[in-house]
PDB file of N, CA and C in Angstrom:
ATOM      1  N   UNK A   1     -10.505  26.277   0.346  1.00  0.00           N
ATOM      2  CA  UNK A   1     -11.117  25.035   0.786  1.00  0.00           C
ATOM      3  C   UNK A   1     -12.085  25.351   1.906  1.00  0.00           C
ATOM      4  N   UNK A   2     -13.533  25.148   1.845  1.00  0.00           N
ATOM      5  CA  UNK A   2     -14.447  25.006   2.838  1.00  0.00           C
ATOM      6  C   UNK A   2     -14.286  24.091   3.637  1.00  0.00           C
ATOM      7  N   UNK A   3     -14.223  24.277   5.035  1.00  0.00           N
ATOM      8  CA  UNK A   3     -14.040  23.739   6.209  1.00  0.00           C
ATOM      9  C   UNK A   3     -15.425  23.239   6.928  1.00  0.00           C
ATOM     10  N   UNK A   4     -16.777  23.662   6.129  1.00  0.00           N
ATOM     11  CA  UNK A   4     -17.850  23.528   6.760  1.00  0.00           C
ATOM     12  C   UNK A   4     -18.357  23.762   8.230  1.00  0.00           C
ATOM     13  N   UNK A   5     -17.004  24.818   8.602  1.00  0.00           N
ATOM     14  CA  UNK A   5     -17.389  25.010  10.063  1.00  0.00           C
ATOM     15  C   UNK A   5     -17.171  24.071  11.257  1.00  0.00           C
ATOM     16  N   UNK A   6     -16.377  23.069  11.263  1.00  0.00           N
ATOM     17  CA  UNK A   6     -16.069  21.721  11.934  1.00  0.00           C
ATOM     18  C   UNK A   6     -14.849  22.279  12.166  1.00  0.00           C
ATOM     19  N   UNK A   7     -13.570  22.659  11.148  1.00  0.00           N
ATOM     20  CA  UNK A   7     -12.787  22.711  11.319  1.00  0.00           C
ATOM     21  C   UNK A   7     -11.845  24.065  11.742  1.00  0.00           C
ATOM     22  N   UNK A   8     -10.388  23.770  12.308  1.00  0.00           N
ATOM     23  CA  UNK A   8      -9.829  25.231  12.182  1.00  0.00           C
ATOM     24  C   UNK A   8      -9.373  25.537  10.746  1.00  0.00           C
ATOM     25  N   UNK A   9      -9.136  26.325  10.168  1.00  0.00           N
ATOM     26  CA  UNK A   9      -8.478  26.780   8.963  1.00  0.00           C
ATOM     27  C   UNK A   9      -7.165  26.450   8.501  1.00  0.00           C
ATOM     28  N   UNK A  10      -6.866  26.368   7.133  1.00  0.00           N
ATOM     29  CA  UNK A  10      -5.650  26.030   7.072  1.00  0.00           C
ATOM     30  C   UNK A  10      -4.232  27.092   8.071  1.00  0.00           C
ATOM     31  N   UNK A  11      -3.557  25.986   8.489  1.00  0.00           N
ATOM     32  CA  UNK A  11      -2.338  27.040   8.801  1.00  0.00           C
ATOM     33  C   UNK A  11      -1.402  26.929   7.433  1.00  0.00           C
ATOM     34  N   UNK A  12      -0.543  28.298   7.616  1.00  0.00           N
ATOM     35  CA  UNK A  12       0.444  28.032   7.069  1.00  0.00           C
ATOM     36  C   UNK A  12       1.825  27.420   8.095  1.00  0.00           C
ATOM     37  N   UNK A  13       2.851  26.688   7.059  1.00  0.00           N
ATOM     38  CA  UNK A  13       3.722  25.811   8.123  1.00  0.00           C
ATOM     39  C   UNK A  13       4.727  27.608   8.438  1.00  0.00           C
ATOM     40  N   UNK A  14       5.476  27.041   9.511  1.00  0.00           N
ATOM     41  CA  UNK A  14       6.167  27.913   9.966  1.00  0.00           C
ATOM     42  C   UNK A  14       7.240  28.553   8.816  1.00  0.00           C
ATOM     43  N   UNK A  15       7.904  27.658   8.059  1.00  0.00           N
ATOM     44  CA  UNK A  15       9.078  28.097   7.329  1.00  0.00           C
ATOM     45  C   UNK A  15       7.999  29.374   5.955  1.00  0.00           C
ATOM     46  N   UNK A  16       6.756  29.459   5.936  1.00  0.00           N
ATOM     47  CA  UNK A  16       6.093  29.760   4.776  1.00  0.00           C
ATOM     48  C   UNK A  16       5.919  28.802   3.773  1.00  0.00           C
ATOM     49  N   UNK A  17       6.540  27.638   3.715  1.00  0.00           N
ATOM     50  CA  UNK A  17       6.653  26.952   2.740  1.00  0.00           C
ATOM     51  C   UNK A  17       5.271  26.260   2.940  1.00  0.00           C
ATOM     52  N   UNK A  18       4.945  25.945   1.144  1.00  0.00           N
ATOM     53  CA  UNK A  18       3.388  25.078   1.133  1.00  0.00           C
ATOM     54  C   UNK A  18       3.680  23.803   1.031  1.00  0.00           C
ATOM     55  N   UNK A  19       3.407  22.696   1.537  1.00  0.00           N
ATOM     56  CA  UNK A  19       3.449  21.505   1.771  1.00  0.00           C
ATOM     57  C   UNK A  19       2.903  20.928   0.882  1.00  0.00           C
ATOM     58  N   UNK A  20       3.134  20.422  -0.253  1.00  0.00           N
ATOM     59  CA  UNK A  20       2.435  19.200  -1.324  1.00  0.00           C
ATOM     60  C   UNK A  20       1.996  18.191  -0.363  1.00  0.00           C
ATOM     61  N   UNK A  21       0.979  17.563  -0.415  1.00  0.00           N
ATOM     62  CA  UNK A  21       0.339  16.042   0.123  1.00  0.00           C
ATOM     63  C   UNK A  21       0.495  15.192  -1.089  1.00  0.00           C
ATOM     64  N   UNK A  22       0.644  14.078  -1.162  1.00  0.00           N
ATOM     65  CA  UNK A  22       0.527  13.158  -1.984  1.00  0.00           C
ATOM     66  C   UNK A  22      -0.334  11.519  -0.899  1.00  0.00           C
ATOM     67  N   UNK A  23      -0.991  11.480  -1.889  1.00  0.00           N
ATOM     68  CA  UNK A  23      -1.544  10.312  -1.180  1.00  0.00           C
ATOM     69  C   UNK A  23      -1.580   8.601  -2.208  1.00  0.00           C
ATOM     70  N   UNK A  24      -0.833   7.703  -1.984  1.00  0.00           N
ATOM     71  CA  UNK A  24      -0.764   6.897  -2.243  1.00  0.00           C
ATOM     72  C   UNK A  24      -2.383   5.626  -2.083  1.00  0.00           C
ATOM     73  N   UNK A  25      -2.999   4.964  -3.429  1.00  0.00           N
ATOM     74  CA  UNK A  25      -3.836   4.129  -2.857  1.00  0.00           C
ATOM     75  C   UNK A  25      -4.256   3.181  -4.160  1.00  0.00           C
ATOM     76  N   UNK A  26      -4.471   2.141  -3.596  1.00  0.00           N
ATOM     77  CA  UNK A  26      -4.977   0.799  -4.543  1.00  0.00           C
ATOM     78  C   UNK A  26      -5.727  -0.021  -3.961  1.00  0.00           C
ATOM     79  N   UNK A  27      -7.134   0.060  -4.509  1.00  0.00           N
ATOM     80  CA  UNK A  27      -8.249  -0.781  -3.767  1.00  0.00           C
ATOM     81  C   UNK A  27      -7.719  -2.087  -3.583  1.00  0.00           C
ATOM     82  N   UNK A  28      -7.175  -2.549  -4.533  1.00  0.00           N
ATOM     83  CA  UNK A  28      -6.657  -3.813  -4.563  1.00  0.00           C
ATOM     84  C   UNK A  28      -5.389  -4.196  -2.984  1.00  0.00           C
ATOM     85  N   UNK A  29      -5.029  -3.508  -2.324  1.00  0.00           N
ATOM     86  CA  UNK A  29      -4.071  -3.420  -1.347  1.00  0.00           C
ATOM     87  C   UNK A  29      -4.902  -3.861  -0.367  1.00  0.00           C
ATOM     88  N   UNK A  30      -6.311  -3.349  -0.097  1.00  0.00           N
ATOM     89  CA  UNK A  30      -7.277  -3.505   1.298  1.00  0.00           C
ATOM     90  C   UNK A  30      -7.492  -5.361   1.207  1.00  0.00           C
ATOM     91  N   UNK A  31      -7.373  -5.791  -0.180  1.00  0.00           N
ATOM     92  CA  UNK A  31      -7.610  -7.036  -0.042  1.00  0.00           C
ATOM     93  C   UNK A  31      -6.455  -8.220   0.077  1.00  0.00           C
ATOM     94  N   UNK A  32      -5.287  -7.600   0.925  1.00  0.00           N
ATOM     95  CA  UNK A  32      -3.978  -8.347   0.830  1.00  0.00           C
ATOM     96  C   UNK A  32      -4.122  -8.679   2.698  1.00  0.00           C
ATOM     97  N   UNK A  33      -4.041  -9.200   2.957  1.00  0.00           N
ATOM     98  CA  UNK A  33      -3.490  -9.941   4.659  1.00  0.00           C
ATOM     99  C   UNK A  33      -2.648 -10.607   4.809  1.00  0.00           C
ATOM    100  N   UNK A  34      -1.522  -9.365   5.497  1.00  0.00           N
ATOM    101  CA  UNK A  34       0.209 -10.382   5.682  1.00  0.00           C
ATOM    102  C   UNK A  34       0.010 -11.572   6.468  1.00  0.00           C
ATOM    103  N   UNK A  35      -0.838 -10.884   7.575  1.00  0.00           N
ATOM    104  CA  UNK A  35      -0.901 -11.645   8.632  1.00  0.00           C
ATOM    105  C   UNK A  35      -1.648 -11.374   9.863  1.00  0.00           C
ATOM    106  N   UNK A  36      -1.607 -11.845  10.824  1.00  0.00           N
ATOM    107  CA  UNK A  36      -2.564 -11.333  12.084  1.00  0.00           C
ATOM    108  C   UNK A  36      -1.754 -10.623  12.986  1.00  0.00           C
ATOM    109  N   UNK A  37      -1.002 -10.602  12.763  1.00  0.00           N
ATOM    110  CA  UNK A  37      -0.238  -9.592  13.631  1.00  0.00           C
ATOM    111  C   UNK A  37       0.557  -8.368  13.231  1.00  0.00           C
ATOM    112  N   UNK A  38       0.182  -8.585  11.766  1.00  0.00           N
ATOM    113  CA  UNK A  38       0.994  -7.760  10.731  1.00  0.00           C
ATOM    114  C   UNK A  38       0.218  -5.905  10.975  1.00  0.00           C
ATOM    115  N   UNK A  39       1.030  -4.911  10.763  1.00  0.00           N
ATOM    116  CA  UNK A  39       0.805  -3.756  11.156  1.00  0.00           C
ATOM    117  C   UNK A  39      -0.295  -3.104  10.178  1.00  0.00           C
ATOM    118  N   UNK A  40      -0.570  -3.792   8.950  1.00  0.00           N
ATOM    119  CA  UNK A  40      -1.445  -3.155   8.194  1.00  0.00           C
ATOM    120  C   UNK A  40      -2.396  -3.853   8.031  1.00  0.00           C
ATOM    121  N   UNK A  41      -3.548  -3.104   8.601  1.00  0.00           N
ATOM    122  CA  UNK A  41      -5.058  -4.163   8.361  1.00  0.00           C
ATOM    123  C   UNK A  41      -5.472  -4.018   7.072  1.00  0.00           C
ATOM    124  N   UNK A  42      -5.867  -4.610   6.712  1.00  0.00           N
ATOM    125  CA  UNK A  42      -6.734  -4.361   4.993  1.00  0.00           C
ATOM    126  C   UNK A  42      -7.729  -3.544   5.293  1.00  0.00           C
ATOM    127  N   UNK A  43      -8.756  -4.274   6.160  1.00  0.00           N
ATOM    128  CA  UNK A  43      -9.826  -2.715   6.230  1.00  0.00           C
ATOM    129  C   UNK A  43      -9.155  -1.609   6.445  1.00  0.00           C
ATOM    130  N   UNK A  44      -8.918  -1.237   7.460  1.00  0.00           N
ATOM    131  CA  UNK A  44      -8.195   0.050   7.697  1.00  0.00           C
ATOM    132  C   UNK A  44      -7.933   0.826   6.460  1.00  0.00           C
ATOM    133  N   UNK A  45      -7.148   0.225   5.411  1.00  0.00           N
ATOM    134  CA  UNK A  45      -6.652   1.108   4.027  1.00  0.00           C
ATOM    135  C   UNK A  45      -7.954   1.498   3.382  1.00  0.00           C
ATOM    136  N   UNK A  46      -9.540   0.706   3.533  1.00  0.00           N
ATOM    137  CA  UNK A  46     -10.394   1.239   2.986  1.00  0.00           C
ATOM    138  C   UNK A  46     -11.177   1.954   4.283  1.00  0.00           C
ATOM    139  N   UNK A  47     -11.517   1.894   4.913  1.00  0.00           N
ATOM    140  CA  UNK A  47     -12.082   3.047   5.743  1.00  0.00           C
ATOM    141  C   UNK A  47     -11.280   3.908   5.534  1.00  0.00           C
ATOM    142  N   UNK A  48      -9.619   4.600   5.772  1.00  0.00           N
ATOM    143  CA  UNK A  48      -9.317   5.586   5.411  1.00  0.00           C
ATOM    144  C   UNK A  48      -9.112   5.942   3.865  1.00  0.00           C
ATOM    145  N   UNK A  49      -8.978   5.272   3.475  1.00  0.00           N
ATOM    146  CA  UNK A  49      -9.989   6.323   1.998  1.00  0.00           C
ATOM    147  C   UNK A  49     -10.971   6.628   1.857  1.00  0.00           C
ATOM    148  N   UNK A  50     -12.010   5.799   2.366  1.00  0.00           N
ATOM    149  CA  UNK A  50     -13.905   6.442   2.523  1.00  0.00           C
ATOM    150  C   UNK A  50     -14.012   7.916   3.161  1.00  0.00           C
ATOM    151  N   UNK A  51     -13.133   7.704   4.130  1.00  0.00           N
ATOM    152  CA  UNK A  51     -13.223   8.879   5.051  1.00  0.00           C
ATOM    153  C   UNK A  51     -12.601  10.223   4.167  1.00  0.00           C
ATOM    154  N   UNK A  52     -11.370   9.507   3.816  1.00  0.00           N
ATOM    155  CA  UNK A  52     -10.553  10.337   2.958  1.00  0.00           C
ATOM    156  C   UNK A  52     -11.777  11.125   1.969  1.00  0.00           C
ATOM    157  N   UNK A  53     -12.432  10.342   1.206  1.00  0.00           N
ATOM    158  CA  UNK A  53     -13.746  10.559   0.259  1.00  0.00           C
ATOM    159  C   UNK A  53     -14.064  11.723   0.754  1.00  0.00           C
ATOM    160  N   UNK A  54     -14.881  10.945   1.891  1.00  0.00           N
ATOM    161  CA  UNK A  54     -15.958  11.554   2.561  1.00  0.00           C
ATOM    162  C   UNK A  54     -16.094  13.154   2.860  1.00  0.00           C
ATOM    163  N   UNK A  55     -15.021  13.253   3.153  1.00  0.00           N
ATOM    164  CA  UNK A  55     -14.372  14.794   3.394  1.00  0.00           C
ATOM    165  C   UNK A  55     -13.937  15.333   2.478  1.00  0.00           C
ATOM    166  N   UNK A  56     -14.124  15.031   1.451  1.00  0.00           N
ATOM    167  CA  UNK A  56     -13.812  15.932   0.178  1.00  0.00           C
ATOM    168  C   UNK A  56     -12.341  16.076   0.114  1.00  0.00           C
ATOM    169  N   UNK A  57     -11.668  15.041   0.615  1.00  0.00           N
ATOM    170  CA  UNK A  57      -9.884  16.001   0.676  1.00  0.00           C
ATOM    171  C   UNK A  57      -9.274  15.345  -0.905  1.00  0.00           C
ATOM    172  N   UNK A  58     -10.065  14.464  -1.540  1.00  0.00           N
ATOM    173  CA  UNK A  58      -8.938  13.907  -2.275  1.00  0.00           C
ATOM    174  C   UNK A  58      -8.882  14.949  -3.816  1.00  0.00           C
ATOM    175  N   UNK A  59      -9.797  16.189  -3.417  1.00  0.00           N
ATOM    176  CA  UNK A  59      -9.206  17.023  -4.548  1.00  0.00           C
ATOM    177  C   UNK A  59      -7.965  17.983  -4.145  1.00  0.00           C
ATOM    178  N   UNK A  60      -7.860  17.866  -3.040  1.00  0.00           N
ATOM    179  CA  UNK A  60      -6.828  19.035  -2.294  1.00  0.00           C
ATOM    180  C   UNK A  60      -5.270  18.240  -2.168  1.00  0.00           C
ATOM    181  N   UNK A  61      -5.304  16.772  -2.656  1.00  0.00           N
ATOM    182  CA  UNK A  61      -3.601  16.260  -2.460  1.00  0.00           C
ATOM    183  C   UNK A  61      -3.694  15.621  -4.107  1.00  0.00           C
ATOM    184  N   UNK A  62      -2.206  14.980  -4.798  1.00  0.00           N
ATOM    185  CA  UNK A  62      -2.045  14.738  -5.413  1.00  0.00           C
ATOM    186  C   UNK A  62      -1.862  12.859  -5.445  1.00  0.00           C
ATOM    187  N   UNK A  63      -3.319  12.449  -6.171  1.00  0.00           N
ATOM    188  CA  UNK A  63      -3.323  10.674  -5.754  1.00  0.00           C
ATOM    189  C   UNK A  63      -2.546  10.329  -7.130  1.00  0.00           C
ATOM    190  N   UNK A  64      -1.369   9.391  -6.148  1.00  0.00           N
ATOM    191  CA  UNK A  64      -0.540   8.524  -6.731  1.00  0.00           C
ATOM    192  C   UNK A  64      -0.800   7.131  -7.135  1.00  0.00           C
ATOM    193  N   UNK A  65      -1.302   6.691  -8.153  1.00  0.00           N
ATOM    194  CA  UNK A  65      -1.909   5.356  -8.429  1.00  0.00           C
ATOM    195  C   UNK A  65      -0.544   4.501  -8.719  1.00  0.00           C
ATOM    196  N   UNK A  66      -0.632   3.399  -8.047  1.00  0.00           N
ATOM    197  CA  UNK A  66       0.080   2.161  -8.007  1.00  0.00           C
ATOM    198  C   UNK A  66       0.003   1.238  -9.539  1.00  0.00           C
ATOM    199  N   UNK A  67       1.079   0.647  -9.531  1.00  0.00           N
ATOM    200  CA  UNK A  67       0.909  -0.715 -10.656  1.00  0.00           C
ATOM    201  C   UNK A  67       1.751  -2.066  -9.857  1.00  0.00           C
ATOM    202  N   UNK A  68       1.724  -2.671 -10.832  1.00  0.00           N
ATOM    203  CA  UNK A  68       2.402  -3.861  -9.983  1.00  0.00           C
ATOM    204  C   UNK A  68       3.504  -3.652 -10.582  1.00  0.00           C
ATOM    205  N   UNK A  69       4.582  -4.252  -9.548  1.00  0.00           N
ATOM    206  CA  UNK A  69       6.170  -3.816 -10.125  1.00  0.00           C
ATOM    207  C   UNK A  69       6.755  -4.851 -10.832  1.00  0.00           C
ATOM    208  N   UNK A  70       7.260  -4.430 -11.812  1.00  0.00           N
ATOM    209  CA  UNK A  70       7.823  -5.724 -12.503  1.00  0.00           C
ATOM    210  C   UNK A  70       8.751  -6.824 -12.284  1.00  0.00           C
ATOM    211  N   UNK A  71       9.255  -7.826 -12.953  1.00  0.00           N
ATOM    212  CA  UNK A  71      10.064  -8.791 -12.231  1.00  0.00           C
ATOM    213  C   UNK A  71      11.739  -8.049 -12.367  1.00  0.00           C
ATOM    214  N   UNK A  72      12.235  -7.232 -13.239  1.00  0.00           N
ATOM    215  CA  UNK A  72      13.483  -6.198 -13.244  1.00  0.00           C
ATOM    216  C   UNK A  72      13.139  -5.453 -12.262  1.00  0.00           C
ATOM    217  N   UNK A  73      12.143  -4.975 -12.126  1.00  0.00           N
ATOM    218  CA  UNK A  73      12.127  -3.940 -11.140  1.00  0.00           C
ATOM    219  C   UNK A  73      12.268  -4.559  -9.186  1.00  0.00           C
ATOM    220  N   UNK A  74      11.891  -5.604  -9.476  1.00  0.00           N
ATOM    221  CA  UNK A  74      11.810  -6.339  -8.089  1.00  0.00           C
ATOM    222  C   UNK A  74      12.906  -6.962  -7.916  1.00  0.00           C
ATOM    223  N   UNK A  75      13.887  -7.094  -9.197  1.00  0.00           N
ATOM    224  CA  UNK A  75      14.740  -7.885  -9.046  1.00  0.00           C
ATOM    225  C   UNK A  75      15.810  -6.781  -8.750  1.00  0.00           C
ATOM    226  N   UNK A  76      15.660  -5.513  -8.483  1.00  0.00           N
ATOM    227  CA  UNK A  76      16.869  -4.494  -8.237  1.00  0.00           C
ATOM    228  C   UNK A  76      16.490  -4.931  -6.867  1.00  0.00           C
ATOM    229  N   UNK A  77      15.892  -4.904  -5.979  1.00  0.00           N
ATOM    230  CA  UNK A  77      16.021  -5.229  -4.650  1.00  0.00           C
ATOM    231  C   UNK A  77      16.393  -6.263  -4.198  1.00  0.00           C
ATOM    232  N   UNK A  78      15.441  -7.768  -4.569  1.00  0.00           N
ATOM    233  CA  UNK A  78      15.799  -9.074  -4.269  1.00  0.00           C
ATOM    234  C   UNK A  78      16.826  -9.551  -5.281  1.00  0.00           C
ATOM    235  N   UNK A  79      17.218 -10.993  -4.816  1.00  0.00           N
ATOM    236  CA  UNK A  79      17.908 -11.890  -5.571  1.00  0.00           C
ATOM    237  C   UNK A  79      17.074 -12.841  -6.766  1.00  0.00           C
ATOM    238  N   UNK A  80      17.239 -12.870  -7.833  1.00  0.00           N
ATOM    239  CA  UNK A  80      15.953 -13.315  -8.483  1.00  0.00           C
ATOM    240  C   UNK A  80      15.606 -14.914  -8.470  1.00  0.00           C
ATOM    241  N   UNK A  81      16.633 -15.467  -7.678  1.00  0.00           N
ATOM    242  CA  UNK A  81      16.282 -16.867  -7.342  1.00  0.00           C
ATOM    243  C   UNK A  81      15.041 -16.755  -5.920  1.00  0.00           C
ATOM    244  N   UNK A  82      15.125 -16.236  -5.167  1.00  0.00           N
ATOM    245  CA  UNK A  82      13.919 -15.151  -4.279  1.00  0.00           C
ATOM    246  C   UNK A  82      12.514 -15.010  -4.864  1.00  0.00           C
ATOM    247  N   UNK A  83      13.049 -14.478  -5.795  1.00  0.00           N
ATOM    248  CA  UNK A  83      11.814 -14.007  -6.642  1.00  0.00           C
ATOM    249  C   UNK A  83      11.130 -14.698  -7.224  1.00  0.00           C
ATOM    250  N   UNK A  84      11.966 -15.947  -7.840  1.00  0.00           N
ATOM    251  CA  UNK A  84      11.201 -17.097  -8.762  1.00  0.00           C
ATOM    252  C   UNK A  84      10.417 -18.237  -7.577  1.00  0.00           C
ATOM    253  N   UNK A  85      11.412 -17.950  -6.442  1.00  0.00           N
ATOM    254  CA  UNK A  85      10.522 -18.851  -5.594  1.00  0.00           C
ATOM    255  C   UNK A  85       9.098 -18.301  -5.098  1.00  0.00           C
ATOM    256  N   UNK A  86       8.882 -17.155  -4.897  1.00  0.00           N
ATOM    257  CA  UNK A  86       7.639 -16.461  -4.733  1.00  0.00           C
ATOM    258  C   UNK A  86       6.915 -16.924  -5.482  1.00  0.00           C
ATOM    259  N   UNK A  87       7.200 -16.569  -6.805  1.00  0.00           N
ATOM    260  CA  UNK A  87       6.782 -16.539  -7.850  1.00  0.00           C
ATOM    261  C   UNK A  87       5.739 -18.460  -7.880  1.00  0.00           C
ATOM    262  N   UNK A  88       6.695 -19.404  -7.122  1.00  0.00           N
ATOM    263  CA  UNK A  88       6.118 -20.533  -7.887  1.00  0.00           C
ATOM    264  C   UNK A  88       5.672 -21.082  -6.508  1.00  0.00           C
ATOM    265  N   UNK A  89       5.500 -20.327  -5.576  1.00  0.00           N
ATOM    266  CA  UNK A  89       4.920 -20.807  -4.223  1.00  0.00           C
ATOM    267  C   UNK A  89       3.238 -20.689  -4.363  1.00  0.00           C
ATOM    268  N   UNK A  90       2.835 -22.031  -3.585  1.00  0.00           N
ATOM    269  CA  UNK A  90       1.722 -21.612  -3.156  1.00  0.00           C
ATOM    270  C   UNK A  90       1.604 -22.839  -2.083  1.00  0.00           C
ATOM    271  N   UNK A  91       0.317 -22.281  -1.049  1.00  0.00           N
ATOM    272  CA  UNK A  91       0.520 -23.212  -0.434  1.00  0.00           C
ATOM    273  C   UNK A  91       0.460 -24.429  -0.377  1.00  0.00           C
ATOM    274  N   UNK A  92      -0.665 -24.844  -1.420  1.00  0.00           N
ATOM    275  CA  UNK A  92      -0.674 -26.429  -1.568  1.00  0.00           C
ATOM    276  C   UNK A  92       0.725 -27.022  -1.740  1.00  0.00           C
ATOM    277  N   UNK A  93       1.448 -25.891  -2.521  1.00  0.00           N
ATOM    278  CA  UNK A  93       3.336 -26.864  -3.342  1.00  0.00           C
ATOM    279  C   UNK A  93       4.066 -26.900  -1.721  1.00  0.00           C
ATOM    280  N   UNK A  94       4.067 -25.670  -1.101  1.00  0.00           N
ATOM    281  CA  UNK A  94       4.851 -25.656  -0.032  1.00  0.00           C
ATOM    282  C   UNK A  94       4.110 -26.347   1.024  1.00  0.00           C
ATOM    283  N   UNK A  95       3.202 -26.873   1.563  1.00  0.00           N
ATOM    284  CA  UNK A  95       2.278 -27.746   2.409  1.00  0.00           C
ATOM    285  C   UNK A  95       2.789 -29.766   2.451  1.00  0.00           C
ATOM    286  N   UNK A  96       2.941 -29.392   1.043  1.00  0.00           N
ATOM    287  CA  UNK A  96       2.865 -30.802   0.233  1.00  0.00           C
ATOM    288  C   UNK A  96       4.753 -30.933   0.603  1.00  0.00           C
ATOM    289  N   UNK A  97       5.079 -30.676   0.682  1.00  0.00           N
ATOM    290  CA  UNK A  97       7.055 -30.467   0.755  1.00  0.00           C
ATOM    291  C   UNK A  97       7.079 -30.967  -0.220  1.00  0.00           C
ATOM    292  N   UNK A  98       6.971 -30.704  -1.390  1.00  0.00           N
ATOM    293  CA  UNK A  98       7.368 -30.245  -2.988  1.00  0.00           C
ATOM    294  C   UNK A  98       8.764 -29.607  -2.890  1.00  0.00           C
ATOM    295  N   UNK A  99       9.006 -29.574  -4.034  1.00  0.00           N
ATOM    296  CA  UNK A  99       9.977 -29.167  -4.957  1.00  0.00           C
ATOM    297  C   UNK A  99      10.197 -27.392  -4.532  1.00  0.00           C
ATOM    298  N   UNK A 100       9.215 -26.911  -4.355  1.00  0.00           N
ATOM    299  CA  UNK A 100       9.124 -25.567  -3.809  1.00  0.00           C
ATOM    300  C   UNK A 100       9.424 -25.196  -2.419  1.00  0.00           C
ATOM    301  N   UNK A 101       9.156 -25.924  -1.685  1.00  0.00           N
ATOM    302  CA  UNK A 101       9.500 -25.742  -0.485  1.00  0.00           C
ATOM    303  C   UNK A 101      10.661 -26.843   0.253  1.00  0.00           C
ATOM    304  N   UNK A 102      11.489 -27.212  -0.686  1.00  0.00           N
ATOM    305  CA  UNK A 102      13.036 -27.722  -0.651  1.00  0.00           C
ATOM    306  C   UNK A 102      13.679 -26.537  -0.894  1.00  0.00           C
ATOM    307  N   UNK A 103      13.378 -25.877  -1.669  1.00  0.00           N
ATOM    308  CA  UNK A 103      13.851 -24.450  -2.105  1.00  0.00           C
ATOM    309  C   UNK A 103      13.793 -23.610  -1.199  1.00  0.00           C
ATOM    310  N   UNK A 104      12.471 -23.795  -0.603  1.00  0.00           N
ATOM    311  CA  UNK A 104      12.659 -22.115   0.383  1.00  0.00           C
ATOM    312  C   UNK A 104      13.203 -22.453   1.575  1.00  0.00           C
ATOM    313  N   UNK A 105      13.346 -23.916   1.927  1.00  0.00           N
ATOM    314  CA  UNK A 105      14.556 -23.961   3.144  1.00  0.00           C
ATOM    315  C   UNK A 105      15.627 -24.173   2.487  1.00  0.00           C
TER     316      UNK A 105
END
């Protein structure tokens, strides 16, 4: 890997062992906002992939492409009465104190 002279060279880690990178990413993620105080900015996930780009690294790790997880698959974590309420929220139903948001209190 060319360093273009900017950088120091790869080390190796102490044990000898080579370190796999894997890098996780879905354009679609930069356009999600938990919240304003929430720890993950949306930009942020795309500037560091540009950069990521930019520097040529994303031939040197192994990119892990995302899908959306299914409702079995979401339902091994949550309760699927949880899930269906997600599922049928939005804010106008929950704004309106609907039927949906009797549910989520």
């Amino acid at each position: 890997m060319s360093t273009g002279g900017n950088s120091l060279p790869p080390q190796s880690c102490p044990d000898g062992a080579k370190r796999r990178v894997c890098y996780y990413y879905d354009r679609f993620i930069a356009g999600v906002n938990y919240c304003e105080d929430h720890v993950m900015v949306p930009h942020r996930v795309d500037m560091a992939h540009a950069l990521i780009r930019s520097c040529g690294l994303l031939g040197d790790m192994a990119r892990l492409r995302t899908r959306p997880a299914t409702d079995a698959e979401i339902c091994g974590f949550h309760d699927g009465r949880y899930v269906g309420l997600l599922r049928d929220l939005t804010p106008e139903g929950f704004g309106a104190g609907g039927e949906v948001a009797r549910r989520a209190r």
